[in-house]
PDB file of N, CA and C in Angstrom:
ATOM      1  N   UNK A   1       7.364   4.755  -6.248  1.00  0.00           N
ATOM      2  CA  UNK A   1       7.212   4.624  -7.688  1.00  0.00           C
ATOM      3  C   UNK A   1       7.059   3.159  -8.092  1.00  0.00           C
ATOM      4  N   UNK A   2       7.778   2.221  -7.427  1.00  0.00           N
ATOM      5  CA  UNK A   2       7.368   1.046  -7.812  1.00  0.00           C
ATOM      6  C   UNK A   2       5.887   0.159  -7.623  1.00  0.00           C
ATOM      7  N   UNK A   3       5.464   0.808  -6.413  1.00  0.00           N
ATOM      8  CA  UNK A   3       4.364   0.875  -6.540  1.00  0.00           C
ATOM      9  C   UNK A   3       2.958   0.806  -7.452  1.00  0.00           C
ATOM     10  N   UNK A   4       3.180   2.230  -7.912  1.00  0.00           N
ATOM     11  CA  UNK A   4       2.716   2.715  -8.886  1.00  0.00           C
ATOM     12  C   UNK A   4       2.915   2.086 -10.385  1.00  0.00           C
ATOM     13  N   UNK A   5       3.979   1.513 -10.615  1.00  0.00           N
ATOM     14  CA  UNK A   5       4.161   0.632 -12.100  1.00  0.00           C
ATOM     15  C   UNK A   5       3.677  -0.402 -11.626  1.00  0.00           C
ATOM     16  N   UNK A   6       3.564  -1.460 -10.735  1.00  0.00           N
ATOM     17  CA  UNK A   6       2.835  -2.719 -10.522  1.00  0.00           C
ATOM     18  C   UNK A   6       1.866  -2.591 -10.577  1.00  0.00           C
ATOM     19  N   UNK A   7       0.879  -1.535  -9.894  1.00  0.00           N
ATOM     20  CA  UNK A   7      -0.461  -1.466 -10.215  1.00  0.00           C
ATOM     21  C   UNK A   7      -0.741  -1.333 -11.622  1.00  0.00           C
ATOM     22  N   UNK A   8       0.023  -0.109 -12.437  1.00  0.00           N
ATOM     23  CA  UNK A   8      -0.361   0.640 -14.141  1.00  0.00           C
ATOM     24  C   UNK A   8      -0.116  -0.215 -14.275  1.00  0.00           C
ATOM     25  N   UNK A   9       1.070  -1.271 -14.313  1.00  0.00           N
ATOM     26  CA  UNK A   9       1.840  -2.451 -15.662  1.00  0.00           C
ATOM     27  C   UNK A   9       1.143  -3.851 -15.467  1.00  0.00           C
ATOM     28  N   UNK A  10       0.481  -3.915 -13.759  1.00  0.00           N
ATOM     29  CA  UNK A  10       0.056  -5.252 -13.187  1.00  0.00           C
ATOM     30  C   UNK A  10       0.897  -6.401 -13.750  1.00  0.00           C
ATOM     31  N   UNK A  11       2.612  -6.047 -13.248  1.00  0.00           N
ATOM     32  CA  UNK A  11       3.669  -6.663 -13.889  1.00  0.00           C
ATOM     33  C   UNK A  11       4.295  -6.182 -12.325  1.00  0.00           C
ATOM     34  N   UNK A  12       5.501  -7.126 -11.667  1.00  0.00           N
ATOM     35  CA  UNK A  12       5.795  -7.229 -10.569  1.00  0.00           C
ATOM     36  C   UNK A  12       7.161  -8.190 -10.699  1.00  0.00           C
ATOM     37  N   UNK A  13       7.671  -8.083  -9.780  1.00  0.00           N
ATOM     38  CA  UNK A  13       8.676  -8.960  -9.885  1.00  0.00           C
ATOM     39  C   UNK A  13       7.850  -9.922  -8.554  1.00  0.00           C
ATOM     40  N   UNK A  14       8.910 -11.381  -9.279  1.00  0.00           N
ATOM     41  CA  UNK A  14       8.106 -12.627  -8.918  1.00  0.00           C
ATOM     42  C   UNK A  14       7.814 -12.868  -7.460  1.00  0.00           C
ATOM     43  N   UNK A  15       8.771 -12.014  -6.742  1.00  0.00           N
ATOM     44  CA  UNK A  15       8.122 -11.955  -5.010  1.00  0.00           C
ATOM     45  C   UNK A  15       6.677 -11.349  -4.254  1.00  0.00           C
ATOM     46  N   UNK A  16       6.569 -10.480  -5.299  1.00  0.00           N
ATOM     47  CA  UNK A  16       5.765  -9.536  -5.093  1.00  0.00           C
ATOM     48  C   UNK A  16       4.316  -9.800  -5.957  1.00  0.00           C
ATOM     49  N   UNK A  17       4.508 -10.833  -6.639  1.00  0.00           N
ATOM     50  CA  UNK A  17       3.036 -11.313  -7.135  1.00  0.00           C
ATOM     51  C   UNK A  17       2.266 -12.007  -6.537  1.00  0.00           C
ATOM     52  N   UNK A  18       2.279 -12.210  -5.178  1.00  0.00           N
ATOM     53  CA  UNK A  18       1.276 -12.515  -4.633  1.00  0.00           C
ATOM     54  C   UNK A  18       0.647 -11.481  -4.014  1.00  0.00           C
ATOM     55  N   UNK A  19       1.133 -10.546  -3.670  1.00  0.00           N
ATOM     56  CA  UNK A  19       0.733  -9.604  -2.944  1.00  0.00           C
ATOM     57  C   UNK A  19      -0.324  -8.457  -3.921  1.00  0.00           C
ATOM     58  N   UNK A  20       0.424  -8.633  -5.096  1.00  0.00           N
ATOM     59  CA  UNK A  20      -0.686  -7.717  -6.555  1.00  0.00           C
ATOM     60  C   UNK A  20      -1.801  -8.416  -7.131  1.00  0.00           C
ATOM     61  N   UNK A  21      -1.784 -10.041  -6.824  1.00  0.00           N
ATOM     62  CA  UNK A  21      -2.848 -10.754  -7.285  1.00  0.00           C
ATOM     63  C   UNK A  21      -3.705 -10.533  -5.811  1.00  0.00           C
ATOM     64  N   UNK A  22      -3.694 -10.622  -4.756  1.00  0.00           N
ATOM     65  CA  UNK A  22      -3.982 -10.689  -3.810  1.00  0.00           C
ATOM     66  C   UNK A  22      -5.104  -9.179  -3.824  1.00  0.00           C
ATOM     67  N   UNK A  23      -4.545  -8.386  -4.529  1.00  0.00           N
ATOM     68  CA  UNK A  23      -4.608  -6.947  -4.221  1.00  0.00           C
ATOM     69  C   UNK A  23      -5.912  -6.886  -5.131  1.00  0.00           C
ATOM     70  N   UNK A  24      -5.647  -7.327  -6.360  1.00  0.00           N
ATOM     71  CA  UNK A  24      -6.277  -7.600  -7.602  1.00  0.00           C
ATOM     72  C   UNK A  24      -8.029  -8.026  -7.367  1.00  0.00           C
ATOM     73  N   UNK A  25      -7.694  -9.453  -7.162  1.00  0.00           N
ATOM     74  CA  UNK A  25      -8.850  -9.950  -6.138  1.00  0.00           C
ATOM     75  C   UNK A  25      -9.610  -9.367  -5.176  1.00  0.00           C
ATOM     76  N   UNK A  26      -9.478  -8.660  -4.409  1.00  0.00           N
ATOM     77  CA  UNK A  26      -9.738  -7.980  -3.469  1.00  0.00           C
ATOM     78  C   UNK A  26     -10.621  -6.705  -4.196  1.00  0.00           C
ATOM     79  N   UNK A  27     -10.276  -6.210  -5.169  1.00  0.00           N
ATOM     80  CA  UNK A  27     -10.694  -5.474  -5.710  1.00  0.00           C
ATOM     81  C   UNK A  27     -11.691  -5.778  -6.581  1.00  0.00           C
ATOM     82  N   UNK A  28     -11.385  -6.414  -7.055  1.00  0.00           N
ATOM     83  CA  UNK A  28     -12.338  -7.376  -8.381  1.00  0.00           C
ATOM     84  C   UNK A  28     -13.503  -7.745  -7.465  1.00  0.00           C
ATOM     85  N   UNK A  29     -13.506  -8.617  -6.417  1.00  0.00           N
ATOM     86  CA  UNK A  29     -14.453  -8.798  -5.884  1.00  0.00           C
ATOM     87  C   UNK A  29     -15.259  -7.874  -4.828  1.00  0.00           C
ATOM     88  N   UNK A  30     -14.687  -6.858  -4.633  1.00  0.00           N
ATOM     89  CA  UNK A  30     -15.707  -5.712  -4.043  1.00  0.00           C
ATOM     90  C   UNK A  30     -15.938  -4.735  -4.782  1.00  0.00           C
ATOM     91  N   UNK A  31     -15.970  -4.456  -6.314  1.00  0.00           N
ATOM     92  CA  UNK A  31     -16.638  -3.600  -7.385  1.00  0.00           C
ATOM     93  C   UNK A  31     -15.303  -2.729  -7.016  1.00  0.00           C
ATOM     94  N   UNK A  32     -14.084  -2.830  -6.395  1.00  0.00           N
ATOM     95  CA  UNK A  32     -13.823  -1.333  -6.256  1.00  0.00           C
ATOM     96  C   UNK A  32     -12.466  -1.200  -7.795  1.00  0.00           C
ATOM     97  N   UNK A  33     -12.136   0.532  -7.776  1.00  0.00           N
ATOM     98  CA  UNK A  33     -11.141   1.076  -9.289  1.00  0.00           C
ATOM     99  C   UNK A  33     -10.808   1.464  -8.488  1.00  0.00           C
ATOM    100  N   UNK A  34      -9.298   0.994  -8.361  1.00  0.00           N
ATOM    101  CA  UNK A  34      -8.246   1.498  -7.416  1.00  0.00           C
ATOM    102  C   UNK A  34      -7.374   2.242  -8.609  1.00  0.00           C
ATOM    103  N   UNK A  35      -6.774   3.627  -8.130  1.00  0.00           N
ATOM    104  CA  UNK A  35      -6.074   4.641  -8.924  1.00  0.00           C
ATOM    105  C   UNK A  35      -5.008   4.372  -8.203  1.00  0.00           C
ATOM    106  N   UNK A  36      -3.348   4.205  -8.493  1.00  0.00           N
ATOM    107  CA  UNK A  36      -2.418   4.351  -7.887  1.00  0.00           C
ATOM    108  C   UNK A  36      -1.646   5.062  -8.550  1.00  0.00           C
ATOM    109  N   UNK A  37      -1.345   6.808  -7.550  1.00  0.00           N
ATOM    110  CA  UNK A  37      -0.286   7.386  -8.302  1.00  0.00           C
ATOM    111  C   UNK A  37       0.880   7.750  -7.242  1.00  0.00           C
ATOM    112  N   UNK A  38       1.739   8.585  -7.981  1.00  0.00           N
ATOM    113  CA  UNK A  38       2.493   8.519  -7.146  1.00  0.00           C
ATOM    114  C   UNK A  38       2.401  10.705  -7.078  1.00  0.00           C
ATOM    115  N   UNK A  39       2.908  10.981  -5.321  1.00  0.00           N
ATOM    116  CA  UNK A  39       2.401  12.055  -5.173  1.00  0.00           C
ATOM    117  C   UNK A  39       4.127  12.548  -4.712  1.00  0.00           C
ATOM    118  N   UNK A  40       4.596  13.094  -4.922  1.00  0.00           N
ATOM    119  CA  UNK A  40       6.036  13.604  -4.125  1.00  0.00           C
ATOM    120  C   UNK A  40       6.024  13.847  -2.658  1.00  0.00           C
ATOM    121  N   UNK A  41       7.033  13.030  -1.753  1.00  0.00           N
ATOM    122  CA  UNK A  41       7.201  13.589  -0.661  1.00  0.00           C
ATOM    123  C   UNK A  41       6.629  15.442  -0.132  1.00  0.00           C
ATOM    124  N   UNK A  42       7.322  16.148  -1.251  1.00  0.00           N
ATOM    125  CA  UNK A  42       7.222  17.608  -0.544  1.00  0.00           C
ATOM    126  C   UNK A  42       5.909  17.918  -0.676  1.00  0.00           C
ATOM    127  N   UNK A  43       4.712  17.091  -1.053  1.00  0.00           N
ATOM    128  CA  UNK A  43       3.402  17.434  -1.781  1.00  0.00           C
ATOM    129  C   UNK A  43       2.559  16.765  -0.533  1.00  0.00           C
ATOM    130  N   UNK A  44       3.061  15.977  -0.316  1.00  0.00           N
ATOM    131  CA  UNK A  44       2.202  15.081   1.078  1.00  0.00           C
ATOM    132  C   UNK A  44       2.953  14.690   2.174  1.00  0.00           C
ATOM    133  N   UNK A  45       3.363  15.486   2.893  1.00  0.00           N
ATOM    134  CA  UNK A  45       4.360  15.445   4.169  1.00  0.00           C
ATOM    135  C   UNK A  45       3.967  14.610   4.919  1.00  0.00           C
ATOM    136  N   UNK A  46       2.220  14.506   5.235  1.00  0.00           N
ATOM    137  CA  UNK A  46       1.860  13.463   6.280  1.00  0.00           C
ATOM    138  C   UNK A  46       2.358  11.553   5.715  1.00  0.00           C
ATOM    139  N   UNK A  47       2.184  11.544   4.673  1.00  0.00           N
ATOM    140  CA  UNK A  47       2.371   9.738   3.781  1.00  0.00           C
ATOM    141  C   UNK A  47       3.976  10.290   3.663  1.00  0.00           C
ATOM    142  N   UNK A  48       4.156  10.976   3.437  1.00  0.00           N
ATOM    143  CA  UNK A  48       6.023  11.079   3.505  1.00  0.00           C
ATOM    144  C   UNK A  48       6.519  10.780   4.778  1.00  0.00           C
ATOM    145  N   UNK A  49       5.846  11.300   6.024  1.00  0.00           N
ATOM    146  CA  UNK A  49       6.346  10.918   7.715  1.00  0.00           C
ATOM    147  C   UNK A  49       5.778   9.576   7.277  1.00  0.00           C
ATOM    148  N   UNK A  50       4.920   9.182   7.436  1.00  0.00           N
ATOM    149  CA  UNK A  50       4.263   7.604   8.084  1.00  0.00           C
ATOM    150  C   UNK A  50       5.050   6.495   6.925  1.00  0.00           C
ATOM    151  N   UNK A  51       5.701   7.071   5.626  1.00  0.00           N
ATOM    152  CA  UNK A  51       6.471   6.258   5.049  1.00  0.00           C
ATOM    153  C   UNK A  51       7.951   5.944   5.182  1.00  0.00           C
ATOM    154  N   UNK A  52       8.404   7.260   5.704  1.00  0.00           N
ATOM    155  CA  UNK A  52       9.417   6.778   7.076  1.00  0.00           C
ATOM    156  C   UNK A  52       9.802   6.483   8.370  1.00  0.00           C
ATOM    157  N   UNK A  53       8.689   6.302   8.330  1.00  0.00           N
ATOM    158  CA  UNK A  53       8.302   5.893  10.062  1.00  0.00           C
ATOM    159  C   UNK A  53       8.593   6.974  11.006  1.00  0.00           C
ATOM    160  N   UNK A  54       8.491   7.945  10.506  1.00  0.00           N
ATOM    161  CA  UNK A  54       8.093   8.955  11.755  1.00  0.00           C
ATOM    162  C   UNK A  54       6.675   9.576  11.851  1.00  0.00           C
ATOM    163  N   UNK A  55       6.375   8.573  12.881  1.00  0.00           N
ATOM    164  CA  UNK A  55       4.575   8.733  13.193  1.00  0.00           C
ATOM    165  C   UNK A  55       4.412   9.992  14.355  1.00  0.00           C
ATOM    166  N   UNK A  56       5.513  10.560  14.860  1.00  0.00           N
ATOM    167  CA  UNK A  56       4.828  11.268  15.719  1.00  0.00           C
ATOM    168  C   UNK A  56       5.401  12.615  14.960  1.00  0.00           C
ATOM    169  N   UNK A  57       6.032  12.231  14.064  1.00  0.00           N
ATOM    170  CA  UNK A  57       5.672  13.565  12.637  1.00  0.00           C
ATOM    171  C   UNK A  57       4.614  13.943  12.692  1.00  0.00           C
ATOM    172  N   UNK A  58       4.060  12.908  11.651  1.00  0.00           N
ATOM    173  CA  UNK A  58       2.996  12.640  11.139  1.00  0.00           C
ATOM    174  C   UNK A  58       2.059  12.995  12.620  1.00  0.00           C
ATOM    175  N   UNK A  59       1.849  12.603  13.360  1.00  0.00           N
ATOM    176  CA  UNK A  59       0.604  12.927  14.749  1.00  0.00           C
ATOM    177  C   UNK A  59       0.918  14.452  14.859  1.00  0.00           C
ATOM    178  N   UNK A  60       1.942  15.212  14.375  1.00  0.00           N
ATOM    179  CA  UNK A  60       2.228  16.381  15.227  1.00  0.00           C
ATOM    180  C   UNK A  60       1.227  17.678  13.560  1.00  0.00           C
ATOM    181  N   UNK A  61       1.368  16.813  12.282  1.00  0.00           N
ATOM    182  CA  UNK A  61       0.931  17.052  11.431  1.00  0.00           C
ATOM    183  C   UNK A  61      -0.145  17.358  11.433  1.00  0.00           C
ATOM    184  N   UNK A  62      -0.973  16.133  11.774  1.00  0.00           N
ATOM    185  CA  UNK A  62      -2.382  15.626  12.313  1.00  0.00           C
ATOM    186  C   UNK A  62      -2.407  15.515  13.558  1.00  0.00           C
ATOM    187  N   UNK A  63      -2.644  16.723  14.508  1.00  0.00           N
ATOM    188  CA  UNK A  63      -3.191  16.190  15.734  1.00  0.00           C
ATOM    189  C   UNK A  63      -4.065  14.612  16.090  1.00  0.00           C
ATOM    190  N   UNK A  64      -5.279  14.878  15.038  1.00  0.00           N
ATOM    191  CA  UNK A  64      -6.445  13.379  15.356  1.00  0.00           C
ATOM    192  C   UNK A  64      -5.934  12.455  14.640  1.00  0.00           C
ATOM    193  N   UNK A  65      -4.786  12.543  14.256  1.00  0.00           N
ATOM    194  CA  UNK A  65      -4.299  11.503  12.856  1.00  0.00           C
ATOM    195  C   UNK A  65      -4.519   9.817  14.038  1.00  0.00           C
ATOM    196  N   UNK A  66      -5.001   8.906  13.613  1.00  0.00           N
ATOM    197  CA  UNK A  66      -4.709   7.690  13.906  1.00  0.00           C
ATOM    198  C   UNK A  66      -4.155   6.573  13.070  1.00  0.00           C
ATOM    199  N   UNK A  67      -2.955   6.405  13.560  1.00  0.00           N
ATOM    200  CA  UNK A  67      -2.384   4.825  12.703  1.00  0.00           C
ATOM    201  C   UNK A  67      -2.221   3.583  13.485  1.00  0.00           C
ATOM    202  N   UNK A  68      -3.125   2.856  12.367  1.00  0.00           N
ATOM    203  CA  UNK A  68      -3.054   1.537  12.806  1.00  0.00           C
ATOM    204  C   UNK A  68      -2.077   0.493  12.200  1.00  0.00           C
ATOM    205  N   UNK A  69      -1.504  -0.325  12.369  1.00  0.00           N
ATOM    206  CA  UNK A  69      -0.878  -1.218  12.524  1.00  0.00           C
ATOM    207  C   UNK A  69      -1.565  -2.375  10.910  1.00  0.00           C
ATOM    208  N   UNK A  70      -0.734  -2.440  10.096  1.00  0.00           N
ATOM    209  CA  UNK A  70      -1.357  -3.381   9.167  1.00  0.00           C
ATOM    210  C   UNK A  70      -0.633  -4.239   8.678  1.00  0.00           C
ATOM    211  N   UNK A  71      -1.123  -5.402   9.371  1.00  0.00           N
ATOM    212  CA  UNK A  71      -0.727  -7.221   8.363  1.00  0.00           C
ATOM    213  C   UNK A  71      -1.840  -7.686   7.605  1.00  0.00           C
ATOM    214  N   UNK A  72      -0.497  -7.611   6.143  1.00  0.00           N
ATOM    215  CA  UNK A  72      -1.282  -8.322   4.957  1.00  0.00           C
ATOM    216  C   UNK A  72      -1.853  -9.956   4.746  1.00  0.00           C
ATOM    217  N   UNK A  73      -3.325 -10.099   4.379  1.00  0.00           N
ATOM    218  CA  UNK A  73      -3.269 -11.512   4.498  1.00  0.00           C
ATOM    219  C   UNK A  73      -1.933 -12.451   4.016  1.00  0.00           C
ATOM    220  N   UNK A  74      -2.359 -13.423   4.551  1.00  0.00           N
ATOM    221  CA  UNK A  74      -0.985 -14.746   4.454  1.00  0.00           C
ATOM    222  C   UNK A  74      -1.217 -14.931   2.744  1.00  0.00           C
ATOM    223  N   UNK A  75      -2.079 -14.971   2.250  1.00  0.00           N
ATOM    224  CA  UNK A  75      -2.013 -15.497   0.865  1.00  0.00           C
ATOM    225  C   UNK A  75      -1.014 -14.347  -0.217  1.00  0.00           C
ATOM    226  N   UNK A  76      -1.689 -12.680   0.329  1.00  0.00           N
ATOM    227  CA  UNK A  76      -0.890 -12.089  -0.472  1.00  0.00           C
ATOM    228  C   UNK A  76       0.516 -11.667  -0.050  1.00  0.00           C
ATOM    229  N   UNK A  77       0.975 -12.400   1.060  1.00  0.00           N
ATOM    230  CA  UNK A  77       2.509 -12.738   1.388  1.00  0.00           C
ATOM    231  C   UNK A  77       3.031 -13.877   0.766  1.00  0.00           C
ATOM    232  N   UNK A  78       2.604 -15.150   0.071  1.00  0.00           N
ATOM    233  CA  UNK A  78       2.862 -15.783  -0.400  1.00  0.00           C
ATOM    234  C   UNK A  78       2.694 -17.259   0.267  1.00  0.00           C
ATOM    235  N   UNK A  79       1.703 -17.068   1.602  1.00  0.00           N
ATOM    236  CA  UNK A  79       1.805 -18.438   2.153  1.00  0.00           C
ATOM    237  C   UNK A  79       0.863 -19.295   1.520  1.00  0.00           C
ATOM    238  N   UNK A  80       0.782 -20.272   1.307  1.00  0.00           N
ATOM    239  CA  UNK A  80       0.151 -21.390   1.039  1.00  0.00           C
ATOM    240  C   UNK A  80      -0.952 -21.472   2.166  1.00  0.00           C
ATOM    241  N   UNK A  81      -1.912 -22.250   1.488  1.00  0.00           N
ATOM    242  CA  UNK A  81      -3.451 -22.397   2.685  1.00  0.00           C
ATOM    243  C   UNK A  81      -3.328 -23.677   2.758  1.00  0.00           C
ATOM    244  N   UNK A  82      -2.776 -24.782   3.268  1.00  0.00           N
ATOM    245  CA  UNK A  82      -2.410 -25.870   3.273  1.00  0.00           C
ATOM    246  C   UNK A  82      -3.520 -26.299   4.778  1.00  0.00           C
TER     247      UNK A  82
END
């Protein structure tokens, strides 16, 4: 859910604004309308496993399911490009 209000409110607490401007940008500059809602665990079991880290849930869910591994750029973590 918090999620979901940073995107609707594009209001964040101050750790997390690099990562929504970051997000922002990203978007802005490839034409894309990102929708963020929020869906209930019991409604999407597979993003409910892989959001608690049980991936071989989730694989047993999805046989072909593949997850990859994702690091956010350094800028929308908050590093400096120095």
């Amino acid at each position: 859910m918090n999620t979901v209000h940073m995107f609707d409110s594009l209001h964040a607490k101050p750790s997390y604004n690099p990562l929504l401007i970051s997000s922002i940008n990203a978007c802005t500059h490839s034409s894309l309308d990102v929708r963020v809602r929020h869906v209930p665990g019991d409604d999407n079991t597979i993003a409910d496993a892989i959001s608690h880290k049980k991936f071989s849930l989730a694989i047993r869910l999805v046989p072909n399911l593949t997850i990859i591994s994702f690091t956010p750029p350094q800028d929308a973590l908050g590093a400096s490009s120095q």
